[in-house]
PDB file of N, CA and C in Angstrom:
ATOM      1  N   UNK A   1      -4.914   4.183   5.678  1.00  0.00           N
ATOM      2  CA  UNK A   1      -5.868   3.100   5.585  1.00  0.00           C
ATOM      3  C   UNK A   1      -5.653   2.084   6.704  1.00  0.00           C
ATOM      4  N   UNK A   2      -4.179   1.832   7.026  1.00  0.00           N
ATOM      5  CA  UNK A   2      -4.041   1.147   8.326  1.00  0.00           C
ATOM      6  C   UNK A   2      -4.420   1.621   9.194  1.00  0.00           C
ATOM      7  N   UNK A   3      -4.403   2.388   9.447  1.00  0.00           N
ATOM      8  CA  UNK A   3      -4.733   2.957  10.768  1.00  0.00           C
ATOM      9  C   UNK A   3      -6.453   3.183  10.789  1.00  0.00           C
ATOM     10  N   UNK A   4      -7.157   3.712  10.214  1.00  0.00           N
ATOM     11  CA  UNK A   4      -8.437   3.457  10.159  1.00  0.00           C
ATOM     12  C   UNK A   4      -9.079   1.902  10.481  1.00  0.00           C
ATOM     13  N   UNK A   5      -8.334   1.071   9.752  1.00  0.00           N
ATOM     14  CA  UNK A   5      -8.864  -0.261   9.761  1.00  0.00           C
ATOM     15  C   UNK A   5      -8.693  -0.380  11.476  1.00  0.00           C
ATOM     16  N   UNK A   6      -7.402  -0.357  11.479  1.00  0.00           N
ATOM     17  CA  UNK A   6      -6.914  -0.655  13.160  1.00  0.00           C
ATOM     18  C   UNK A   6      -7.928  -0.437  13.990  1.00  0.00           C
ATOM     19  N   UNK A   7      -7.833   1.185  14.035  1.00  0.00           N
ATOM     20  CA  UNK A   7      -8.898   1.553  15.138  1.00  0.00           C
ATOM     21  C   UNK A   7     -10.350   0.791  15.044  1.00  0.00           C
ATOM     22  N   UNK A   8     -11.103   0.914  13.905  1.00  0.00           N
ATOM     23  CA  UNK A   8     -12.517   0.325  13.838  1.00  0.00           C
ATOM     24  C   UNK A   8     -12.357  -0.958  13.907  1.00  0.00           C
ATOM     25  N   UNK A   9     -11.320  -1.767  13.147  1.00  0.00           N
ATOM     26  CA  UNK A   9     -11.746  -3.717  13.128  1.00  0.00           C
ATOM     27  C   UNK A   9     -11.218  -3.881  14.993  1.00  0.00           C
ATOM     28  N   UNK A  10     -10.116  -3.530  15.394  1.00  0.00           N
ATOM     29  CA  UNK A  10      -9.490  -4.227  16.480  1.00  0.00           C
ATOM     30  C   UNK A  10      -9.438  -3.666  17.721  1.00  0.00           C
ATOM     31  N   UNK A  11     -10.249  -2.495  17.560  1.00  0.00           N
ATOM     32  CA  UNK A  11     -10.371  -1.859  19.040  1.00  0.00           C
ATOM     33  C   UNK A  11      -9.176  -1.386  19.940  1.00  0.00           C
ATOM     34  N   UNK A  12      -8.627  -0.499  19.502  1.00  0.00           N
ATOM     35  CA  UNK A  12      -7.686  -0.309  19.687  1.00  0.00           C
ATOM     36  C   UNK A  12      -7.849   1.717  20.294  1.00  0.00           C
ATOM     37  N   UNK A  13      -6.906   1.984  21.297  1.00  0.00           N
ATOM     38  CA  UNK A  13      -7.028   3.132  21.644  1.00  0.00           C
ATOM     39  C   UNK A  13      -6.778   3.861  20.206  1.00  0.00           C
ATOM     40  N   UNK A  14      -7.058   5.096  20.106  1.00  0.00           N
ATOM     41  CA  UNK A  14      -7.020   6.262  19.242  1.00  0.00           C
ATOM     42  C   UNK A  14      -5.774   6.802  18.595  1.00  0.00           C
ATOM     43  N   UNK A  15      -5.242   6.555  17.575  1.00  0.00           N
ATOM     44  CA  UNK A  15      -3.581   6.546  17.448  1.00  0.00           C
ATOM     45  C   UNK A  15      -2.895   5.677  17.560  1.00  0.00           C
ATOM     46  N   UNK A  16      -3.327   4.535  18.511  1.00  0.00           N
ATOM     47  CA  UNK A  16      -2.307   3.538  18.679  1.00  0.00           C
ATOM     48  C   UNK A  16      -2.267   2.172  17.568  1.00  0.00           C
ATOM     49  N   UNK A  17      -1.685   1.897  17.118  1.00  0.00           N
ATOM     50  CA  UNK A  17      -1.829   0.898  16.082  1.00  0.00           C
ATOM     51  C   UNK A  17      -1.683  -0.665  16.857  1.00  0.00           C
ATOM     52  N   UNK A  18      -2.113  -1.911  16.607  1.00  0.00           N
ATOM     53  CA  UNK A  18      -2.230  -3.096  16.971  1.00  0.00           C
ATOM     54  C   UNK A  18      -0.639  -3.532  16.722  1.00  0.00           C
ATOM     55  N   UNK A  19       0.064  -4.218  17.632  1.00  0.00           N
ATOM     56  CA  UNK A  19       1.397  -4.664  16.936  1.00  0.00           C
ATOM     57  C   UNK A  19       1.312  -5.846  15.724  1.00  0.00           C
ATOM     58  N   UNK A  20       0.106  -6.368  14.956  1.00  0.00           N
ATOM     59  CA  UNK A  20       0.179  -6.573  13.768  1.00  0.00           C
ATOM     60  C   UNK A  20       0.240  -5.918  13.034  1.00  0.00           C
ATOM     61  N   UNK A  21      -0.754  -4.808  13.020  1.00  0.00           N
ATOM     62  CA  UNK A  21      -1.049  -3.817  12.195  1.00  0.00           C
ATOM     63  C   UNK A  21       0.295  -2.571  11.651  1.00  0.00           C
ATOM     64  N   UNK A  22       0.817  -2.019  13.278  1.00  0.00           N
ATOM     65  CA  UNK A  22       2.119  -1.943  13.463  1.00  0.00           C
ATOM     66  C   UNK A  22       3.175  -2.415  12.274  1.00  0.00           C
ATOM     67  N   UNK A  23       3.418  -3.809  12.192  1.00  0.00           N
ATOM     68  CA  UNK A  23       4.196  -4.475  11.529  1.00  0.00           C
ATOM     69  C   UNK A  23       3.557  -4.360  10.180  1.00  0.00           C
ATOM     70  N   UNK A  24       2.822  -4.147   9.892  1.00  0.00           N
ATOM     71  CA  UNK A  24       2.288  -4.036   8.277  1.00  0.00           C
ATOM     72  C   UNK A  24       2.646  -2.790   7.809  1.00  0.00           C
ATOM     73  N   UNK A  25       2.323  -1.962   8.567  1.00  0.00           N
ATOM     74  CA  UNK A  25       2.599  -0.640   8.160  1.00  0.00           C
ATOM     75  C   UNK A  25       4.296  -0.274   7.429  1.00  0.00           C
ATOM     76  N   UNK A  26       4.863  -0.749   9.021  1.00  0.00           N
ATOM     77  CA  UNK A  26       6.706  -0.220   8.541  1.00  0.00           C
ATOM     78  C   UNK A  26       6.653  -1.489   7.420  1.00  0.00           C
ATOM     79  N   UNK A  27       6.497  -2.567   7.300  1.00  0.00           N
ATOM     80  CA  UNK A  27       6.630  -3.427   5.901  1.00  0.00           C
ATOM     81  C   UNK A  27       6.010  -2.820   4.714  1.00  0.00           C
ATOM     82  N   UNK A  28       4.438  -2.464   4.751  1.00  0.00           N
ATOM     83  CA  UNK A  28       4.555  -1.488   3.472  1.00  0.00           C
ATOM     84  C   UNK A  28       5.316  -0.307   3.440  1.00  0.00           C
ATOM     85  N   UNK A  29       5.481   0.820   4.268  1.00  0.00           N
ATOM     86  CA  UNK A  29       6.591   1.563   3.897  1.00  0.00           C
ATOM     87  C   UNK A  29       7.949   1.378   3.318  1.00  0.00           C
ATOM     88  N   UNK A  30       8.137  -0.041   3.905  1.00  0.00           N
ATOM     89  CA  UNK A  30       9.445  -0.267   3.031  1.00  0.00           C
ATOM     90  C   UNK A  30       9.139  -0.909   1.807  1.00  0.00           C
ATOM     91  N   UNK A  31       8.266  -1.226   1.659  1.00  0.00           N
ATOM     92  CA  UNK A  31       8.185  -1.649  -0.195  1.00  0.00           C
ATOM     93  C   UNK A  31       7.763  -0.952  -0.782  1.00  0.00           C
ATOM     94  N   UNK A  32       7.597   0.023  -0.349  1.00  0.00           N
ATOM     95  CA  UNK A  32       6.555   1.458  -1.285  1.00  0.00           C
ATOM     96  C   UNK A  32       8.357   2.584  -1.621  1.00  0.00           C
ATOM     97  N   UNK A  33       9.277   2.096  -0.290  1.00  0.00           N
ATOM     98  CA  UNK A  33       9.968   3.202  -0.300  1.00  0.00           C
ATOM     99  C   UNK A  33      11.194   2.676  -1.300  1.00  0.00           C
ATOM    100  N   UNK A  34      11.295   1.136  -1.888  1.00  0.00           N
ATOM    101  CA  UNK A  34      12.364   0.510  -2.376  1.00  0.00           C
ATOM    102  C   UNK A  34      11.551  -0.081  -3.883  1.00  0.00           C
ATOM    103  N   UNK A  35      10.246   0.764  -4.029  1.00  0.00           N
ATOM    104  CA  UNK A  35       9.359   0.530  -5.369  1.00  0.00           C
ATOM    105  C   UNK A  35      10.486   1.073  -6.415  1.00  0.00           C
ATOM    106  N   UNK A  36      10.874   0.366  -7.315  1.00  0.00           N
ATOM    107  CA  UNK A  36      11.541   0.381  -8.550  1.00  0.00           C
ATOM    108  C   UNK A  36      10.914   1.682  -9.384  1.00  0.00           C
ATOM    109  N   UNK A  37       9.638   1.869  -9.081  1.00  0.00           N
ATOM    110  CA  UNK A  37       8.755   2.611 -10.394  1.00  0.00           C
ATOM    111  C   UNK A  37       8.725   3.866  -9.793  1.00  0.00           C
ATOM    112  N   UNK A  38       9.547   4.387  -8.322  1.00  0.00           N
ATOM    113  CA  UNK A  38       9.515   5.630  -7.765  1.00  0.00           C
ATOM    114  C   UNK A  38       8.213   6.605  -7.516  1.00  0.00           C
ATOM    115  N   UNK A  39       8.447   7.829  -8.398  1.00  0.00           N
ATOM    116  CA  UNK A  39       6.733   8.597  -8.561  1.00  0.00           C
ATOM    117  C   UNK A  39       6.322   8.470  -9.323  1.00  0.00           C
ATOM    118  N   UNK A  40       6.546   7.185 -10.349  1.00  0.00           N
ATOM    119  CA  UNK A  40       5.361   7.055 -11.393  1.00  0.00           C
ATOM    120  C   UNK A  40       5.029   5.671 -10.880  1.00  0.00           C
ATOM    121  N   UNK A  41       4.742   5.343  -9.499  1.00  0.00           N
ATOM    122  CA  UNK A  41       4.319   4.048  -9.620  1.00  0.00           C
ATOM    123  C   UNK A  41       2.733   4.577  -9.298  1.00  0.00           C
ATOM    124  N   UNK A  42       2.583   3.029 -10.049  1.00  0.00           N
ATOM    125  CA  UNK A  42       0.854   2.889 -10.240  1.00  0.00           C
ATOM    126  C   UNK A  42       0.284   2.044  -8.844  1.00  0.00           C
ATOM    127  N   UNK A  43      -0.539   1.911  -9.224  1.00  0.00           N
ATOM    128  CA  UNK A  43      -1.688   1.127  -7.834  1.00  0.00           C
ATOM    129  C   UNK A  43      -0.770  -0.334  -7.943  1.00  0.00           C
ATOM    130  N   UNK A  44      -0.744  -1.026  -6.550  1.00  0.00           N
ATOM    131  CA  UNK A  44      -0.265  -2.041  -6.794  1.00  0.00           C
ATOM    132  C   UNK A  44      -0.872  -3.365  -7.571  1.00  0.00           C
ATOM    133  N   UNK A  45      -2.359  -2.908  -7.625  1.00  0.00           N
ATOM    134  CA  UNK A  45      -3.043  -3.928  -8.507  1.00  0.00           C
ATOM    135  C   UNK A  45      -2.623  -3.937  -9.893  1.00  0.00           C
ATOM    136  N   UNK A  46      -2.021  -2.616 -10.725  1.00  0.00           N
ATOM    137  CA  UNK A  46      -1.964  -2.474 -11.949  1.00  0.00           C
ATOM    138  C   UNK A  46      -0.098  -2.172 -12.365  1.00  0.00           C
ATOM    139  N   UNK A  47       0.655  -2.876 -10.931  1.00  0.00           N
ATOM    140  CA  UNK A  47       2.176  -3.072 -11.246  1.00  0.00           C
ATOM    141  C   UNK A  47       2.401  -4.615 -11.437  1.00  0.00           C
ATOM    142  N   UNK A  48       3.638  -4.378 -13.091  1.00  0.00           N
ATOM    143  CA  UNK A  48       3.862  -5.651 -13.285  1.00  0.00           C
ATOM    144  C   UNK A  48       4.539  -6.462 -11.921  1.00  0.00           C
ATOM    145  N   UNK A  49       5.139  -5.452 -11.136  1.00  0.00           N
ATOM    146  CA  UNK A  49       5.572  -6.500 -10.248  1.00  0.00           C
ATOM    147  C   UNK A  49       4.937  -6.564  -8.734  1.00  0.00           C
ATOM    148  N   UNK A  50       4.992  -7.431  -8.464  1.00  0.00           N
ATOM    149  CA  UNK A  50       4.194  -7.431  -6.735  1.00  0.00           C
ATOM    150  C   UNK A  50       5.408  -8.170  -5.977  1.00  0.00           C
ATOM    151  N   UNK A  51       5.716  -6.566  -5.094  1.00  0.00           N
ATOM    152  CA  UNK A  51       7.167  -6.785  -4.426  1.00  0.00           C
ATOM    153  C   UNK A  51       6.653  -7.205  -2.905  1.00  0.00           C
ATOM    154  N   UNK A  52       5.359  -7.505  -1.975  1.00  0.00           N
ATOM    155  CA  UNK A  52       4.500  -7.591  -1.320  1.00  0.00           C
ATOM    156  C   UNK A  52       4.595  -9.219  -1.390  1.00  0.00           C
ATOM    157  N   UNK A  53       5.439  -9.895  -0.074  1.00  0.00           N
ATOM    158  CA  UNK A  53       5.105 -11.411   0.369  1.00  0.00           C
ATOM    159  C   UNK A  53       3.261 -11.669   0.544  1.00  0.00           C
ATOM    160  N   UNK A  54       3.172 -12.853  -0.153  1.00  0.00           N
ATOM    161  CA  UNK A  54       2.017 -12.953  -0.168  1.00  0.00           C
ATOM    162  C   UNK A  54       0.310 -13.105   0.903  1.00  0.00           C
ATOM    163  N   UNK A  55       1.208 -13.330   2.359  1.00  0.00           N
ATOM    164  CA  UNK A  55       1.203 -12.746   3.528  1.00  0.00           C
ATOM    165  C   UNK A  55       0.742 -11.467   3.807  1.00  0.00           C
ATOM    166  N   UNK A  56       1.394 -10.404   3.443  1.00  0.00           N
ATOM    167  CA  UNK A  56       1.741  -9.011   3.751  1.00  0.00           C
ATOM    168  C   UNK A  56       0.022  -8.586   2.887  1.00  0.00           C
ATOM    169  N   UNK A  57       0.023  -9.014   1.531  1.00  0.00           N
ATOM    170  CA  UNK A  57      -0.166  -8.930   0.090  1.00  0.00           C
ATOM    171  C   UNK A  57      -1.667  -8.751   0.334  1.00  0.00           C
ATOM    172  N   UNK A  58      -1.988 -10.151   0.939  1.00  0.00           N
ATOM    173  CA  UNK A  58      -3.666 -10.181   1.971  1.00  0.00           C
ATOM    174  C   UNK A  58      -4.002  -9.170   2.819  1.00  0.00           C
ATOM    175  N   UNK A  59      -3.271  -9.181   3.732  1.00  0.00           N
ATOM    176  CA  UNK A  59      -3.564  -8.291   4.598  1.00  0.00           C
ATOM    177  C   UNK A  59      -3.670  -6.608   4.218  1.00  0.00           C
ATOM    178  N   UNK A  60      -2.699  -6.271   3.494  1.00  0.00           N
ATOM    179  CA  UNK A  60      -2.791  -5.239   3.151  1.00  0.00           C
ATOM    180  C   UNK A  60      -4.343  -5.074   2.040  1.00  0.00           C
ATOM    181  N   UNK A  61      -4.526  -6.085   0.750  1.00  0.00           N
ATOM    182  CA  UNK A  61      -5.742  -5.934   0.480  1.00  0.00           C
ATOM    183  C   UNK A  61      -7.130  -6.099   1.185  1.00  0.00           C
ATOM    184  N   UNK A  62      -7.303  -6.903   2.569  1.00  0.00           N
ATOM    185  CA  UNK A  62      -8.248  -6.689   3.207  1.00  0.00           C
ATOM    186  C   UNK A  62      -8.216  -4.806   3.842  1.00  0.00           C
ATOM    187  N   UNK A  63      -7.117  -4.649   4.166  1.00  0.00           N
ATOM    188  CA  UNK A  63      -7.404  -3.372   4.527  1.00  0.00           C
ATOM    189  C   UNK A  63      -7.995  -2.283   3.817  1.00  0.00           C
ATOM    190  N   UNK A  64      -7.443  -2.632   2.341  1.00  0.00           N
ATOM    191  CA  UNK A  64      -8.266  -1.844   1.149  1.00  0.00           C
ATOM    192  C   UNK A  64      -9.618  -1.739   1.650  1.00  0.00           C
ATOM    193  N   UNK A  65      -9.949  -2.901   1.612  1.00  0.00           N
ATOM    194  CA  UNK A  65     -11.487  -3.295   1.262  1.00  0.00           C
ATOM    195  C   UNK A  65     -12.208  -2.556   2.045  1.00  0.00           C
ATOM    196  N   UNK A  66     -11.715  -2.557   3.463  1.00  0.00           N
ATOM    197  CA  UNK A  66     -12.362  -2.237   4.448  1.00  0.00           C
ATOM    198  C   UNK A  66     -12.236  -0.495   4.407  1.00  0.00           C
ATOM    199  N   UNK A  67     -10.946  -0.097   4.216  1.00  0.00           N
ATOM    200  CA  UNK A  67     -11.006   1.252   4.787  1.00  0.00           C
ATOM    201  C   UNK A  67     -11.362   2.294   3.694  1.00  0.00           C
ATOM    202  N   UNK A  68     -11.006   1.469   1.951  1.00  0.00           N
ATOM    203  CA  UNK A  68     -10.912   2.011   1.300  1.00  0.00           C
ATOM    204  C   UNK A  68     -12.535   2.821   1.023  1.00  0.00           C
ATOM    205  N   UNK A  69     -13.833   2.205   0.698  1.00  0.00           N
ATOM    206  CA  UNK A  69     -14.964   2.664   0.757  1.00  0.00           C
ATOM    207  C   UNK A  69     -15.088   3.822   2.222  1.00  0.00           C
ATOM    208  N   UNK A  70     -14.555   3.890   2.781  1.00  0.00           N
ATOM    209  CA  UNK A  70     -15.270   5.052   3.869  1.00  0.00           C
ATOM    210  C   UNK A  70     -14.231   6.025   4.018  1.00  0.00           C
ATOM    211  N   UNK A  71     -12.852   6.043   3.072  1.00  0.00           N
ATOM    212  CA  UNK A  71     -12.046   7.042   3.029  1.00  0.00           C
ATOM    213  C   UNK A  71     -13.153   7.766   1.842  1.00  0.00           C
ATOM    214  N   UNK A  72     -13.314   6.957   1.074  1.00  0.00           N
ATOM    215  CA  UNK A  72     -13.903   7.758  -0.407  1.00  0.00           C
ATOM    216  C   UNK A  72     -15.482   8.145   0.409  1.00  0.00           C
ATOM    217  N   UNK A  73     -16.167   7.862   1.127  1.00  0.00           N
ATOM    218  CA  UNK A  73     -17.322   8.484   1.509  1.00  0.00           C
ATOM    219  C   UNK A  73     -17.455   9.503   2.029  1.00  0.00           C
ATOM    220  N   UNK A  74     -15.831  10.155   2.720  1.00  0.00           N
ATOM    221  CA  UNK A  74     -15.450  10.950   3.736  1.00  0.00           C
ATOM    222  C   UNK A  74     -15.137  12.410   2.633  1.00  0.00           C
ATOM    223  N   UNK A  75     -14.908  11.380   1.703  1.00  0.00           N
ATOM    224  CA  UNK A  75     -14.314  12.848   0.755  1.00  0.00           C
ATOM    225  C   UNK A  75     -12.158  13.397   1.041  1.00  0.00           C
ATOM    226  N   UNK A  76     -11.852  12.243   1.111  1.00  0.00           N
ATOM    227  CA  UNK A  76     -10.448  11.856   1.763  1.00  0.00           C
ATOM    228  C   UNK A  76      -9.844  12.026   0.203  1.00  0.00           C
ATOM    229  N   UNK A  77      -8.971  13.523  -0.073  1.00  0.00           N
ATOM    230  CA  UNK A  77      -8.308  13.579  -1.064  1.00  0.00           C
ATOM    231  C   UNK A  77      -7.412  12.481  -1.685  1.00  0.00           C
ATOM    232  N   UNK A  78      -6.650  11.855  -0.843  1.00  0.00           N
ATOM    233  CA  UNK A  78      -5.904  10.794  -1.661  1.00  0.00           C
ATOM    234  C   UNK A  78      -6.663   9.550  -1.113  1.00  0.00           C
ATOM    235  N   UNK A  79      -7.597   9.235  -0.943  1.00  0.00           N
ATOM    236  CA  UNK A  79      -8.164   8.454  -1.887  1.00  0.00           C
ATOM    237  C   UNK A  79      -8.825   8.383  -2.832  1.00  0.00           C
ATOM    238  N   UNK A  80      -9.528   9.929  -3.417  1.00  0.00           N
ATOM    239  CA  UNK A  80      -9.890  10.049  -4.472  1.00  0.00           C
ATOM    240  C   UNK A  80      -8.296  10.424  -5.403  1.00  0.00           C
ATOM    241  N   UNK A  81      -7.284  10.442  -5.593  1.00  0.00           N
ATOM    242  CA  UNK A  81      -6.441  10.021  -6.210  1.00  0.00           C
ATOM    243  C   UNK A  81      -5.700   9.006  -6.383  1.00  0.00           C
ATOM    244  N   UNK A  82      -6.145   7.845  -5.030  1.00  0.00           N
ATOM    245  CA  UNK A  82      -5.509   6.479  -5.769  1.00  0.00           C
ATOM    246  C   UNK A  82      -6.503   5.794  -6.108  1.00  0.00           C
ATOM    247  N   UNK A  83      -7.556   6.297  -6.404  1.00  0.00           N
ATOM    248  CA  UNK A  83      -9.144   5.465  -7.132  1.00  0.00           C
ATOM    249  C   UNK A  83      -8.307   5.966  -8.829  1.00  0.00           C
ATOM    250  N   UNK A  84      -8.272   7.375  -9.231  1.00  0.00           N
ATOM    251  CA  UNK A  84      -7.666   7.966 -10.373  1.00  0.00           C
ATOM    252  C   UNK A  84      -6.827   7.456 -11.064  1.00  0.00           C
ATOM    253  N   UNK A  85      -5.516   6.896  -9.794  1.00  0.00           N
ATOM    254  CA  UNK A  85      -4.350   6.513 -10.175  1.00  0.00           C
ATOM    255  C   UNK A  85      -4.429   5.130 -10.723  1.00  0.00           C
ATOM    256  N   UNK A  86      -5.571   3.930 -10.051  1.00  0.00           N
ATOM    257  CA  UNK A  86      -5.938   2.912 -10.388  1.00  0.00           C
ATOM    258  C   UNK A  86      -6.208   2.851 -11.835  1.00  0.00           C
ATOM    259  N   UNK A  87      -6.642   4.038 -12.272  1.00  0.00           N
ATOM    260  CA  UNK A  87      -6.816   3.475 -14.140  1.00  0.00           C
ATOM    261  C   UNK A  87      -5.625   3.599 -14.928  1.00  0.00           C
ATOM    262  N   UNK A  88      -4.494   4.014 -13.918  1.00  0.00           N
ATOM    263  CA  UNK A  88      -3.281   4.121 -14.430  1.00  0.00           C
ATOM    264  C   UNK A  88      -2.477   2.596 -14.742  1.00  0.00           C
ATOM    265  N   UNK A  89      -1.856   2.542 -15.944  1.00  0.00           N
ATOM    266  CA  UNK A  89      -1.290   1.012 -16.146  1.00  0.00           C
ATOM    267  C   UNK A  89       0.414   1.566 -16.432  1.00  0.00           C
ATOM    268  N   UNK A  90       1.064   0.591 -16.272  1.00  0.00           N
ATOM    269  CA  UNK A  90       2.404   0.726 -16.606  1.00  0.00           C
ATOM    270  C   UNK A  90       2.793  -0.970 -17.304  1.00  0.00           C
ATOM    271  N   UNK A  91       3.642  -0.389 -18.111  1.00  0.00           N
ATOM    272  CA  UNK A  91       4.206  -1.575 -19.254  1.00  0.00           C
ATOM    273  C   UNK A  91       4.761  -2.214 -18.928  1.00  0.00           C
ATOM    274  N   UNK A  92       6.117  -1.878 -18.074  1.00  0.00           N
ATOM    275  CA  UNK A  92       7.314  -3.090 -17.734  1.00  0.00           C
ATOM    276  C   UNK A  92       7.424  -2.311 -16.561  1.00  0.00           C
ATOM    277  N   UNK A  93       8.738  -3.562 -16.252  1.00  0.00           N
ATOM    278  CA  UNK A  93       9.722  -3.087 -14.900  1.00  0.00           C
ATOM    279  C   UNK A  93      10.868  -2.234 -15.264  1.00  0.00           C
ATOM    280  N   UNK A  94      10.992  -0.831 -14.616  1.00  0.00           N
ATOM    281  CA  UNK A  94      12.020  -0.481 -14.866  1.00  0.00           C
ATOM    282  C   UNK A  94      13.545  -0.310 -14.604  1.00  0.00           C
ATOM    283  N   UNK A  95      14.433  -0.308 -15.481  1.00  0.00           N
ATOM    284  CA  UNK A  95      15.845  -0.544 -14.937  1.00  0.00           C
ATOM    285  C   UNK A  95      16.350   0.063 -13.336  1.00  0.00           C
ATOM    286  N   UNK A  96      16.796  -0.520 -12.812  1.00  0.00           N
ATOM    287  CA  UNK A  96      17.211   0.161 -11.279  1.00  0.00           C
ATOM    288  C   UNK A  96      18.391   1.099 -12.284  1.00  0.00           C
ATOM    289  N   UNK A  97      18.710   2.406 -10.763  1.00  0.00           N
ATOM    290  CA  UNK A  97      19.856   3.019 -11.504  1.00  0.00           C
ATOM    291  C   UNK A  97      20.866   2.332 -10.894  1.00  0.00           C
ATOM    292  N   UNK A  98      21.953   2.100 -11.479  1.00  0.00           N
ATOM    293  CA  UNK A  98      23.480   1.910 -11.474  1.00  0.00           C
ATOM    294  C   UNK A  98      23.987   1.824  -9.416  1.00  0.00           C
ATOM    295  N   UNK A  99      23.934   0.391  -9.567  1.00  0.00           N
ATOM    296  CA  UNK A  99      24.335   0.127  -7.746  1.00  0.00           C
ATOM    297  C   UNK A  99      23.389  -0.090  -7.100  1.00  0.00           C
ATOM    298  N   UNK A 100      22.190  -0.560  -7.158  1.00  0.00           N
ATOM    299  CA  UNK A 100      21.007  -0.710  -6.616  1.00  0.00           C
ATOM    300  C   UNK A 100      21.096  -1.882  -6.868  1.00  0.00           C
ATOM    301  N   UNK A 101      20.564  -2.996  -6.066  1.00  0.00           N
ATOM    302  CA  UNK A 101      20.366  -4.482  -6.050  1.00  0.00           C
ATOM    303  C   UNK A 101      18.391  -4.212  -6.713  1.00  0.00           C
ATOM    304  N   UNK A 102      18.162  -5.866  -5.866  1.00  0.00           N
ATOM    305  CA  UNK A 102      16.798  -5.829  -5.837  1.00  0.00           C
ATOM    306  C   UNK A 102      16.097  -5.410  -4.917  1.00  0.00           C
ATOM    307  N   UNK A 103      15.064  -5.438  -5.026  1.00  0.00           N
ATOM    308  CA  UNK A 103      13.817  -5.409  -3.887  1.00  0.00           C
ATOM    309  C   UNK A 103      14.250  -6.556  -2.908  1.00  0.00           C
ATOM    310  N   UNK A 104      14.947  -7.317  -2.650  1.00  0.00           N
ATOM    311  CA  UNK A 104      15.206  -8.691  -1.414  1.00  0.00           C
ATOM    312  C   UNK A 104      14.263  -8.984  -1.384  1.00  0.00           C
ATOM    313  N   UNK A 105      13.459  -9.416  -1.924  1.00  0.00           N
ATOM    314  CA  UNK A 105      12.266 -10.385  -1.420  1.00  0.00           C
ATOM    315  C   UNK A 105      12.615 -11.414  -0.133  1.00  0.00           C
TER     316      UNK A 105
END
């Protein structure tokens, strides 16, 4: 979805990501990769916790907005599974295992 946005909002050569955009990316990878809820995490709209500075939090939901409608027009398999996954809810936060801190916000 970053990268779609990239190329169409900021004009950017083909592959190459904007060094904002850039920086969003490896920042969501690392909060997706230090998500408490592992492979049962849900959409971040429908997790009790939002590990995403509120900064990051925007930006990443404008990118939704934008890229998300023309992944799903394209017929883009995972986004027709995180539209799916969106009706997915989860209850709590779950225990880290044994030696794991937090997320560092």
């Amino acid at each position: 979805m970053i990268r779609l946005a990239c190329e169409q909002q900021h004009a950017q050569t083909k592959g190459q990501l904007c060094a904002g955009c850039a920086h969003l990316l490896a920042y969501a990878s690392e909060r997706i990769a230090r998500c408490p809820h592992g492979e049962t995490k849900p959409t971040c709209r429908n997790c009790p916790i939002h590990c995403y500075r509120p900064d990051e939090r925007a930006q990443i939901t404008d990118v939704m907005k934008f890229a998300g409608p023309r992944l799903l027009a394209g017929g883009d398999p995972d986004a027709l599974k995180h539209l799916f996954l969106a009706r997915k809810t989860v209850a709590a936060r779950p225990e880290p295992p044994a030696g794991e801190g937090a997320l560092g916000k």
